[in-house]
Structures are given as structure tokens and as C-alpha cells.
Protein backbone atom coordinates (compact mmCIF):
# COMPACT_ATOMS: atom_id res chain seq x y z
CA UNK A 1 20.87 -17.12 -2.43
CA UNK A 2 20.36 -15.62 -5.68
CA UNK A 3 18.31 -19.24 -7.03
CA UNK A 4 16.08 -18.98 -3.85
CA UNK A 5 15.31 -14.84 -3.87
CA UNK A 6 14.18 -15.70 -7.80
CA UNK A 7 11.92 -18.63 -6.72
CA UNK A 8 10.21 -15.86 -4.18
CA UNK A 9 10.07 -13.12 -6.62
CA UNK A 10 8.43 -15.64 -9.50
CA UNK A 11 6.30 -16.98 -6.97
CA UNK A 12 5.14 -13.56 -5.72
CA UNK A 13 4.02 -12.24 -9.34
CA UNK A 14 1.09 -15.29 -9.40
CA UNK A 15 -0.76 -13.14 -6.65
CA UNK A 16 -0.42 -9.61 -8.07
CA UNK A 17 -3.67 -7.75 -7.55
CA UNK A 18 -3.98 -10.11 -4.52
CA UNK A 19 -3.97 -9.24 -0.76
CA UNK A 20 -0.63 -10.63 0.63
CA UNK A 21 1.73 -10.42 3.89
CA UNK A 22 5.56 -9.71 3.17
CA UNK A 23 7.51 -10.36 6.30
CA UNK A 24 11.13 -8.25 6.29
CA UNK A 25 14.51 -9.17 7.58
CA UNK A 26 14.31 -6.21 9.93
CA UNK A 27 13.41 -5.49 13.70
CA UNK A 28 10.68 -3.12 15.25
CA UNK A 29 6.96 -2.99 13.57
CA UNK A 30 8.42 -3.57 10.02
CA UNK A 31 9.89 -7.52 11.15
CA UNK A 32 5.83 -7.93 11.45
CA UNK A 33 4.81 -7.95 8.29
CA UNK A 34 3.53 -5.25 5.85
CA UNK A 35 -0.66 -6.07 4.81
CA UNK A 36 -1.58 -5.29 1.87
CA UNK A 37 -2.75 -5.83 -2.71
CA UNK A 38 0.39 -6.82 -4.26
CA UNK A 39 1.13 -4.04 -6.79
CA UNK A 40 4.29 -4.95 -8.69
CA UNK A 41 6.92 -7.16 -8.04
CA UNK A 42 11.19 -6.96 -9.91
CA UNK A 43 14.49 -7.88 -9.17
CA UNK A 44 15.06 -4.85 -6.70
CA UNK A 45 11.98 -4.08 -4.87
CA UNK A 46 7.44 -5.09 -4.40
CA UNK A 47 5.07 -2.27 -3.74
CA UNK A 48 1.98 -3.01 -1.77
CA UNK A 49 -0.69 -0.72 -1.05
CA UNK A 50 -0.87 -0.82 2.38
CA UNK A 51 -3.96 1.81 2.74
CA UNK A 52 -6.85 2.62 -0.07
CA UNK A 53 -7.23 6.15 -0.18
CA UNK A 54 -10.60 7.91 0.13
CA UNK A 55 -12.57 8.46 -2.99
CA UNK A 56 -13.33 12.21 -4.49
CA UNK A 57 -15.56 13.95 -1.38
CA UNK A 58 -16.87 16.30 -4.40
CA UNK A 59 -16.34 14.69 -7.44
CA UNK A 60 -18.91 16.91 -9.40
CA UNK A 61 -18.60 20.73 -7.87
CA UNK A 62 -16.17 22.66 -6.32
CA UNK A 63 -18.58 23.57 -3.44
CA UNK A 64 -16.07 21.46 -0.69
CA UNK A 65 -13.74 24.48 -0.12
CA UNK A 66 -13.76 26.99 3.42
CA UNK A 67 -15.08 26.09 6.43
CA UNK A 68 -18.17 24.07 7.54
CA UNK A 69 -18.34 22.67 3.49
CA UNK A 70 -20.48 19.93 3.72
CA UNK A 71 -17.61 17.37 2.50
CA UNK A 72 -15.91 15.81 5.29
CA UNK A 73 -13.12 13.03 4.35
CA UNK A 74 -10.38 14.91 1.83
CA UNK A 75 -12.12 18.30 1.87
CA UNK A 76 -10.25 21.83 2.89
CA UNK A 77 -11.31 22.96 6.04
CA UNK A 78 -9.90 26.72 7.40
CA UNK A 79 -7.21 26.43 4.76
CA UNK A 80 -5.95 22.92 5.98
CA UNK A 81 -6.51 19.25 4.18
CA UNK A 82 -8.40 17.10 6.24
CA UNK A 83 -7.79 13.04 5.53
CA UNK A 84 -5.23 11.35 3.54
CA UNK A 85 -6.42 10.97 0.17
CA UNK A 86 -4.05 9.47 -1.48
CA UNK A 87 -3.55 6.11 0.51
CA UNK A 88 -0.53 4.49 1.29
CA UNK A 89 2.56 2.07 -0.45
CA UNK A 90 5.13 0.53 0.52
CA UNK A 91 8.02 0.04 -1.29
CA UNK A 92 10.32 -3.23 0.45
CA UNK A 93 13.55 -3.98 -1.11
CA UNK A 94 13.46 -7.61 -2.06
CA UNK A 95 16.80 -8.48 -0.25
CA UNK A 96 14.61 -7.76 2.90
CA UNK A 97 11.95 -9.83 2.65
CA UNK A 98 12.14 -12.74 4.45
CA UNK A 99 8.62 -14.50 3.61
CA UNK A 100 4.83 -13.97 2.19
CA UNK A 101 1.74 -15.03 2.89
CA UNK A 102 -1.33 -15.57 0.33
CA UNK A 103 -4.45 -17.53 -0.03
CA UNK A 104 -4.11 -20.65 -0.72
CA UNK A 105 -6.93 -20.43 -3.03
């Protein structure tokens, strides 16, 4: 098992940067495959960003704070964040995945 989890791995490190498809060993939404840009990829686990977060709403004033600023996506609103600014990774153990998918080209 050990020969064929290395062949994965190597072959997964060719399409860092790229947008991939791990499938897992497990049940419910995760056996369908995680989406995402292949971040890293070692012996234990891959991350894949899964979701881009949103991009500064104000990146040159501090005018986006209390409510009705003009910023929508990733500004405070009433004393609340609104959005999710910092995206989204997942981290899959490699003894989990099953398969990936990539581009052939």
C-alpha cells in the first residue's frame, strides 16, 4: 500500500497551483469529492482551497465600520462581520484519499 499511496502523492505534486478533485475513503458529502487549487501535498496530509476569500472591501480607509458603511462583502455592520473573508481549506489526510482528478492538459 505504502508503493501505491507514494505513486499518488508524487503524482499529485505535478498539479500544485492547479484546480483538482480528491475523492476520500469516507461516506456522506465528503465520499464526493473535495473541489478545489492544490495547495501542498506530504506524506501525512494535501490542503486545497476549497473557497477564495473576498478581497479587502476598504483596502485604502477605514470608513467601512458601523452601520449602513458603504462596504458590503467583509465589512462590520451593527457590530457583526458580514461575509467570510478568509476563504476556505481543506486539510484531507492522505490515507483517505481514494483518487484525484486533473486536467489532462
Amino acid at each position: 500500500m505504502e508503493d501505491w499511496s507514494g505513486f499518488i502523492l508524487d503524482s499529485m505534486v505535478r498539479h500544485i497551483g492547479q484546480t483538482v478533485t480528491i475523492f476520500t475513503t469516507s461516506g456522506g458529502l465528503s465520499g464526493s469529492g473535495f473541489t478545489g487549487v492544490l495547495l501542498s501535498v506530504d506524506r501525512r496530509c494535501v490542503r486545497l482551497l476549497c473557497d477564495v476569500g473576498a478581497a479587502p472591501a476598504c483596502p485604502v480607509g477605514s470608513s467601512c465600520t458601523g452601520v449602513g458603511s458603504p462596504c458590503g462583502y467583509g465589512a462590520f455592520e451593527g457590530g457583526g462581520f458580514i461575509g467570510n473573508p478568509l476563504g476556505a481549506v481543506a486539510i484531507i489526510p492522505t490515507h483517505a484519499i481514494a483518487c484525484f482528478t486533473h486536467n489532462a492538459i
